[in-house]
PDB file of N, CA and C in Angstrom:
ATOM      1  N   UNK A   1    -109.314-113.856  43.362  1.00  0.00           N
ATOM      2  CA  UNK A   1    -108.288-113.670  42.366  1.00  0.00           C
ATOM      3  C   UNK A   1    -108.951-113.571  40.994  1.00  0.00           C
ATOM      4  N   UNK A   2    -108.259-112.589  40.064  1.00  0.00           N
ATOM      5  CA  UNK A   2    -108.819-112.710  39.129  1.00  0.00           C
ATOM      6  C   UNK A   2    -108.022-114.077  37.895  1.00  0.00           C
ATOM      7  N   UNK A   3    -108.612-114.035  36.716  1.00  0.00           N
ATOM      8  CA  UNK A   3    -108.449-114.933  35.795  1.00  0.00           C
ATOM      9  C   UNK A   3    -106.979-114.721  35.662  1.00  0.00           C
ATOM     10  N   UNK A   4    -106.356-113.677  35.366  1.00  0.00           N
ATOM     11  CA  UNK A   4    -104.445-114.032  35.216  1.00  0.00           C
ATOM     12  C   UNK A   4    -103.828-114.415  36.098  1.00  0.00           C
ATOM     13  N   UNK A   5    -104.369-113.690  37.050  1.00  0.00           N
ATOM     14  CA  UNK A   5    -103.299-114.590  38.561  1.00  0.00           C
ATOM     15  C   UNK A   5    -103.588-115.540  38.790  1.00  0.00           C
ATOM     16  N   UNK A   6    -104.965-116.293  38.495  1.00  0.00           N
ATOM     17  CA  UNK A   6    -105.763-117.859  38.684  1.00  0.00           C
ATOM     18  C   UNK A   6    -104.330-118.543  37.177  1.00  0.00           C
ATOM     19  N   UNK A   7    -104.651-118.248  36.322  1.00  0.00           N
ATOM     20  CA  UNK A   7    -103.974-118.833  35.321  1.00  0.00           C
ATOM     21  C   UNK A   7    -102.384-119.243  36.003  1.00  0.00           C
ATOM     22  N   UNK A   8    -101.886-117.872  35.822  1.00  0.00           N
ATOM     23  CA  UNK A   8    -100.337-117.973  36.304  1.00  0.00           C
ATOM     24  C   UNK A   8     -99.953-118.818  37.722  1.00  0.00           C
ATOM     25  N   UNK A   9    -100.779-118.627  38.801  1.00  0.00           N
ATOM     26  CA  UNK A   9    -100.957-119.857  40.214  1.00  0.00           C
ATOM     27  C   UNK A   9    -100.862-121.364  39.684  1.00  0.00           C
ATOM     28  N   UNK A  10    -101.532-121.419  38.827  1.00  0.00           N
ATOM     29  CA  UNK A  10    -102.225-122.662  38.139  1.00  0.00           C
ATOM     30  C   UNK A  10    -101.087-123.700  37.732  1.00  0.00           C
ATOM     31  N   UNK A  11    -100.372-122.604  36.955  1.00  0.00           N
ATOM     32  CA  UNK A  11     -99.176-122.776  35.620  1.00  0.00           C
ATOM     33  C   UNK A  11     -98.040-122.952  36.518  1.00  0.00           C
ATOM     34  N   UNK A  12     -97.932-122.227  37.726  1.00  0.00           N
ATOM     35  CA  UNK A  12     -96.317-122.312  38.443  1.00  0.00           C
ATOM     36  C   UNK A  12     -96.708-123.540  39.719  1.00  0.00           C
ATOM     37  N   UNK A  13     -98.337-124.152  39.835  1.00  0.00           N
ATOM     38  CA  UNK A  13     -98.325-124.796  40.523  1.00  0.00           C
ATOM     39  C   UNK A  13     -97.828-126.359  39.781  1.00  0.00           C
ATOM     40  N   UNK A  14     -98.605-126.750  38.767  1.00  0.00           N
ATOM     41  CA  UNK A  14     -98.234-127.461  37.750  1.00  0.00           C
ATOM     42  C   UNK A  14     -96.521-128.154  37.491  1.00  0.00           C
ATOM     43  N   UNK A  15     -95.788-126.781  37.171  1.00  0.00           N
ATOM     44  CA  UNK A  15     -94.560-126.499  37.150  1.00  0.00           C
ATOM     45  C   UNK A  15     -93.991-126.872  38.092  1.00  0.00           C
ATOM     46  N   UNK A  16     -94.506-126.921  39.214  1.00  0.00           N
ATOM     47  CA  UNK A  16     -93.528-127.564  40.382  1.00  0.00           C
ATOM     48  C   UNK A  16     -94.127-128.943  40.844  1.00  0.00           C
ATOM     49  N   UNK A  17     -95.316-129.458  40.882  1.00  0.00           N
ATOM     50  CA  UNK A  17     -95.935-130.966  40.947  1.00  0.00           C
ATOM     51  C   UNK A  17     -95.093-131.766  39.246  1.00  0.00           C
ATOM     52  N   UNK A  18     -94.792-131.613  38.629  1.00  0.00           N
ATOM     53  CA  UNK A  18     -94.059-132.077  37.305  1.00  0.00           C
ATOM     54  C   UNK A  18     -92.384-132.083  37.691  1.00  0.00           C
ATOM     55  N   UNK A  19     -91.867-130.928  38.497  1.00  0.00           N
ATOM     56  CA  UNK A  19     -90.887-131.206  38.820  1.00  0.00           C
ATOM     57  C   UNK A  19     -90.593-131.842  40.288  1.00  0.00           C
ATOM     58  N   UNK A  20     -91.231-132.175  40.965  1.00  0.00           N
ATOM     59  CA  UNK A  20     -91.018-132.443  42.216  1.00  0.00           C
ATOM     60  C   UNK A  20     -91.064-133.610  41.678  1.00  0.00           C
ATOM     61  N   UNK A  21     -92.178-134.081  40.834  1.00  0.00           N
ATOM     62  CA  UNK A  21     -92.224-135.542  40.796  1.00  0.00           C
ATOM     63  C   UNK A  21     -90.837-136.089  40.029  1.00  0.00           C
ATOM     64  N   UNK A  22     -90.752-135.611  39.126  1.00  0.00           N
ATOM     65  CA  UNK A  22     -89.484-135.787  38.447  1.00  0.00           C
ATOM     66  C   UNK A  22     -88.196-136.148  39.830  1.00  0.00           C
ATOM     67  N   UNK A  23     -88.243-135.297  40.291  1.00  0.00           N
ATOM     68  CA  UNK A  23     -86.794-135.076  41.344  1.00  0.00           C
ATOM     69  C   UNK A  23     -87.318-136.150  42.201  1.00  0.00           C
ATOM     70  N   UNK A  24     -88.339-136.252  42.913  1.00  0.00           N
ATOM     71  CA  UNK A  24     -88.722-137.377  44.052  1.00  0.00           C
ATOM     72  C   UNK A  24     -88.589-139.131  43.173  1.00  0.00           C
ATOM     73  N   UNK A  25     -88.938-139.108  42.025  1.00  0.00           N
ATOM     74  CA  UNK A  25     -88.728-140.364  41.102  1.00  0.00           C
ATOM     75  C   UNK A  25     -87.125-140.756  41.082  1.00  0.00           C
ATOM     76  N   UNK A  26     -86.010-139.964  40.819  1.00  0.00           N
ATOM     77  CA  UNK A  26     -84.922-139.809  40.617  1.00  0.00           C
ATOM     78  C   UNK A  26     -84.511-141.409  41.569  1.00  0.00           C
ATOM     79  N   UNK A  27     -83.802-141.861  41.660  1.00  0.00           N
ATOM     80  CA  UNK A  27     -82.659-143.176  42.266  1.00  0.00           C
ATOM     81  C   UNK A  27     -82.265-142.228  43.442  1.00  0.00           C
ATOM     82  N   UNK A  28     -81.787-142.704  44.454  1.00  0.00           N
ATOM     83  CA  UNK A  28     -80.966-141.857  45.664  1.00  0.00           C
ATOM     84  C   UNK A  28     -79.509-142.231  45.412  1.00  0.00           C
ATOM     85  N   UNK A  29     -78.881-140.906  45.479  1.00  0.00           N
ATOM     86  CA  UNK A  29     -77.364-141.337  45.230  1.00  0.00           C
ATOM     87  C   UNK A  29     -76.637-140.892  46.886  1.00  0.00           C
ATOM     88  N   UNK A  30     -76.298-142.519  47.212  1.00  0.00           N
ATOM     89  CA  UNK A  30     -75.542-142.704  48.563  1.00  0.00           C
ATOM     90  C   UNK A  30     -74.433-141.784  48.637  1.00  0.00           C
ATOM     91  N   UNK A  31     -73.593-141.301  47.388  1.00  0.00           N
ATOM     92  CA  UNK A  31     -72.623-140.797  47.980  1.00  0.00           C
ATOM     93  C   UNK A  31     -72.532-139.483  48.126  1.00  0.00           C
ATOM     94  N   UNK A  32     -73.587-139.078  47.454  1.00  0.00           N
ATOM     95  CA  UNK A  32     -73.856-137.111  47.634  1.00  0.00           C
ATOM     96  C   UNK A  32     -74.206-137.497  49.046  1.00  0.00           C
ATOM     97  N   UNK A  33     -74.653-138.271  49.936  1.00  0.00           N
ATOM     98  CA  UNK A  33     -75.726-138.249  51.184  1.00  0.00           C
ATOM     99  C   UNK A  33     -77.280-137.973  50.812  1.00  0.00           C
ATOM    100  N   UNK A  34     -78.217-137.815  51.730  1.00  0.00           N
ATOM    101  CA  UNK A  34     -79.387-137.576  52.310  1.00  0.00           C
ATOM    102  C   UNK A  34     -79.939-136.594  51.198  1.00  0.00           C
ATOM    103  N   UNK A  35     -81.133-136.506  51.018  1.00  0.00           N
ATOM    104  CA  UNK A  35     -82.064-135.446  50.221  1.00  0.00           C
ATOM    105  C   UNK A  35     -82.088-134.562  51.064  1.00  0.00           C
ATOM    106  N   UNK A  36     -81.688-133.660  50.627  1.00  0.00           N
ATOM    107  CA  UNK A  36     -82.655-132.159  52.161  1.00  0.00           C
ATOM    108  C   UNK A  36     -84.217-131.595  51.755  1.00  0.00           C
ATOM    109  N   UNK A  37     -84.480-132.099  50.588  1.00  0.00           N
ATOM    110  CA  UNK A  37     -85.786-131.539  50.453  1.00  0.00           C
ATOM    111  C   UNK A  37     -87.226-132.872  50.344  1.00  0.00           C
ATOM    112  N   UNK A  38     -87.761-132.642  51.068  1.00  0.00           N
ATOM    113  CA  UNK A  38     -89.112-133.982  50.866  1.00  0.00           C
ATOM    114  C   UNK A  38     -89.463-133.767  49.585  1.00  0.00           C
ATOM    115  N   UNK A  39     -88.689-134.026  48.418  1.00  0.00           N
ATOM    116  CA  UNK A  39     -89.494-134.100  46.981  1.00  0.00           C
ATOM    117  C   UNK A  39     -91.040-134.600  46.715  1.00  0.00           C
ATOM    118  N   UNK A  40     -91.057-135.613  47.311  1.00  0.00           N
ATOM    119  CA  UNK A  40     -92.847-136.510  47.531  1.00  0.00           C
ATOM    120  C   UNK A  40     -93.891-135.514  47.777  1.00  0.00           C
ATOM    121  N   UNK A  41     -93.566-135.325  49.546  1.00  0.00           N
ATOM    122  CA  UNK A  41     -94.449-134.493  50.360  1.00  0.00           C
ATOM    123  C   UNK A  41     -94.852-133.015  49.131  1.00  0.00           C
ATOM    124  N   UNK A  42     -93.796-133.039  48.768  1.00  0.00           N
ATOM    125  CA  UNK A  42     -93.640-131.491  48.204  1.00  0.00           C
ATOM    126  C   UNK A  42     -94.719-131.736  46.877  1.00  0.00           C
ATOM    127  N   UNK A  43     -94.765-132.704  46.078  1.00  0.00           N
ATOM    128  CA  UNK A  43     -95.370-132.877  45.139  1.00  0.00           C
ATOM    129  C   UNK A  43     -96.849-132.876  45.247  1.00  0.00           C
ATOM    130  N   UNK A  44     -96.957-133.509  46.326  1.00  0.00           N
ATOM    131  CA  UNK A  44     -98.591-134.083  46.538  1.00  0.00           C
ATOM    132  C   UNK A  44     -99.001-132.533  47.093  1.00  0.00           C
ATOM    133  N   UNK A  45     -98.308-131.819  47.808  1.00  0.00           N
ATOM    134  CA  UNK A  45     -98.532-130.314  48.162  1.00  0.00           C
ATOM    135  C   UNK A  45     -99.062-129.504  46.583  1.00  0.00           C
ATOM    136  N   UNK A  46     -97.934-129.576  46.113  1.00  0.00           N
ATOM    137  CA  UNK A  46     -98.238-128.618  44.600  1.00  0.00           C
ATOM    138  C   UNK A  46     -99.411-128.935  43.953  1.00  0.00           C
ATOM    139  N   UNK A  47     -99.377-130.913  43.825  1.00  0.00           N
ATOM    140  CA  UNK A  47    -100.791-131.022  43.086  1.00  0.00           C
ATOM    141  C   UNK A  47    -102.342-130.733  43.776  1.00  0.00           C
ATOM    142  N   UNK A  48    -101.693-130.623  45.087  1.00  0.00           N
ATOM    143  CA  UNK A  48    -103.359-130.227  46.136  1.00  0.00           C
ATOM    144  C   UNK A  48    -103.884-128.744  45.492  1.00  0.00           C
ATOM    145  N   UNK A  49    -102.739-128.090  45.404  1.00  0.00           N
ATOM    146  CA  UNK A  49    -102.742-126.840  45.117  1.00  0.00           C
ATOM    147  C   UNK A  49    -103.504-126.793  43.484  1.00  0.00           C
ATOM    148  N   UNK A  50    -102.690-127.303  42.692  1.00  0.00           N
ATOM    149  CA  UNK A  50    -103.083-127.473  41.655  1.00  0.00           C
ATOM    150  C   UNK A  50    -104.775-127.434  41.391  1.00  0.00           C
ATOM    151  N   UNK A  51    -105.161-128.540  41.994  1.00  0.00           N
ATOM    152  CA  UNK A  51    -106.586-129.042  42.276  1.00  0.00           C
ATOM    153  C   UNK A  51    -107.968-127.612  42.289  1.00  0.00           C
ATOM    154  N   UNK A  52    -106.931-127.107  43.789  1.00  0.00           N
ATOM    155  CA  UNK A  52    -107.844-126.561  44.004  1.00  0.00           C
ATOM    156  C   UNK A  52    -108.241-125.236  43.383  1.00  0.00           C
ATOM    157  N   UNK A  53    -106.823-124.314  42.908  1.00  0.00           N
ATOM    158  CA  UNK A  53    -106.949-123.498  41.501  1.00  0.00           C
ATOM    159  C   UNK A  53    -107.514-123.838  40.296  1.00  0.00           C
ATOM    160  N   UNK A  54    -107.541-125.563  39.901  1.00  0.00           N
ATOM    161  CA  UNK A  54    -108.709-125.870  38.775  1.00  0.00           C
ATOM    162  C   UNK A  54    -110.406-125.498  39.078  1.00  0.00           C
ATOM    163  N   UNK A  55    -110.200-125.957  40.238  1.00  0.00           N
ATOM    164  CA  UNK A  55    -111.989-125.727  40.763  1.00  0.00           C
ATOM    165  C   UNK A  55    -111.950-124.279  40.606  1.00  0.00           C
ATOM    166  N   UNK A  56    -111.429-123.303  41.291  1.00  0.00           N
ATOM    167  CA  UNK A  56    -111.592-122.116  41.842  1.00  0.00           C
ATOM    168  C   UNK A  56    -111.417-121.304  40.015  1.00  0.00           C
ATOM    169  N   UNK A  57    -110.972-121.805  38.880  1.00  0.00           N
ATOM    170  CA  UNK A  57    -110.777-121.267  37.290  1.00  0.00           C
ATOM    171  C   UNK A  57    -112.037-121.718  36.686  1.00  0.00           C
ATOM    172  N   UNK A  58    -112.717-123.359  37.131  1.00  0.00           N
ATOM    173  CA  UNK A  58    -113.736-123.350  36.394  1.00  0.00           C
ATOM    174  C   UNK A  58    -115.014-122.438  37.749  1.00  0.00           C
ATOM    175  N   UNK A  59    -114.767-121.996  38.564  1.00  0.00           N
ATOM    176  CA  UNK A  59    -115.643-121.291  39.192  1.00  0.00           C
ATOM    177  C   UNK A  59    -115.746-119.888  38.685  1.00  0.00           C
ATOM    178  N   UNK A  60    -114.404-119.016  38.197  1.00  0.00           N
ATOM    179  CA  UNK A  60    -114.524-117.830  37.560  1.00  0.00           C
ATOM    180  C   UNK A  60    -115.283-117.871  36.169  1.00  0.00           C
ATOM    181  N   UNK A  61    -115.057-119.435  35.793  1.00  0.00           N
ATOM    182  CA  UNK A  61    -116.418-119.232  34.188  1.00  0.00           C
ATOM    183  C   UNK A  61    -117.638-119.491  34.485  1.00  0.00           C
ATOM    184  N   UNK A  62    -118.307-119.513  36.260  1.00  0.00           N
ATOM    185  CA  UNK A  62    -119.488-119.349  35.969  1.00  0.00           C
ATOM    186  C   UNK A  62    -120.016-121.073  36.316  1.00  0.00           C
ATOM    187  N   UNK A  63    -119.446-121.899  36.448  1.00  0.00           N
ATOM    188  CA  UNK A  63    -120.052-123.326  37.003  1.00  0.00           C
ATOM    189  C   UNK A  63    -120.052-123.222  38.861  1.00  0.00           C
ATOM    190  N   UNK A  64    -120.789-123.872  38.887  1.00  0.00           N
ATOM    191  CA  UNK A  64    -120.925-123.881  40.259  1.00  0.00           C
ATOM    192  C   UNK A  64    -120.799-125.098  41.206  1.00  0.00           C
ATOM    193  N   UNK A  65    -119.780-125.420  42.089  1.00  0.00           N
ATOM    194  CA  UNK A  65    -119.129-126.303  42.143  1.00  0.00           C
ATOM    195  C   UNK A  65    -119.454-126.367  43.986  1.00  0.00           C
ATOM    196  N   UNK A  66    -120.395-125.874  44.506  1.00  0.00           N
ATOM    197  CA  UNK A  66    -120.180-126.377  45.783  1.00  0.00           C
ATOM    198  C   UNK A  66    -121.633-127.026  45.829  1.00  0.00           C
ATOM    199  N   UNK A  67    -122.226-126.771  47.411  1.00  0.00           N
ATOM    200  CA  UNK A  67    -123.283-127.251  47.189  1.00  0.00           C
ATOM    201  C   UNK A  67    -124.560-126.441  47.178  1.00  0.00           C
ATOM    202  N   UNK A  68    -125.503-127.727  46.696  1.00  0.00           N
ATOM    203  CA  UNK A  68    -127.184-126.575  45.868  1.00  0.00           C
ATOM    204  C   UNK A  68    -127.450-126.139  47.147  1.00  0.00           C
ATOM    205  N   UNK A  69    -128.411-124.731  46.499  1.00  0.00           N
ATOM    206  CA  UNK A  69    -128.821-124.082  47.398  1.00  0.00           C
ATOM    207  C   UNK A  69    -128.308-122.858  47.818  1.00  0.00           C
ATOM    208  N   UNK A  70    -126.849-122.842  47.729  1.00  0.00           N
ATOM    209  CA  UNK A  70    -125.986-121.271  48.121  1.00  0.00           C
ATOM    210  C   UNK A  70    -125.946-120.429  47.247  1.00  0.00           C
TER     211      UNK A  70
END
């Protein structure tokens, strides 16, 4: 991927680990019923994601992030 689509991945992954957490933090309200969406699961998903588009942005400037030798 190049640098805008790394950016924009980055930015809408962000965007949803900030809101998931938000929504998964929320109180449960008994009388709407049940969550249908795993807000949690979903969060720790986005920020994995997150993660790994940081590595893979400071890899397009040129640092080298795995291991020596390759």
């Amino acid at each position: 991927m190049d640098l805008p689509t790394t950016l924009a991945a980055l930015a809408a992954s962000l965007g949803l680990t900030v809101f998931a957490g938000w929504r998964g933090a929320r109180p449960p309200d008994f009388l709407k019923g049940p969550r249908m969406i795993p807000w949690r699961p979903l969060m720790a998903a986005a920020a994995t994601a997150s993660l790994i588009l940081l590595v893979h942005l400071v890899n397009l400037f040129g640092v080298t992030t795995g291991p020596p030798g390759r």
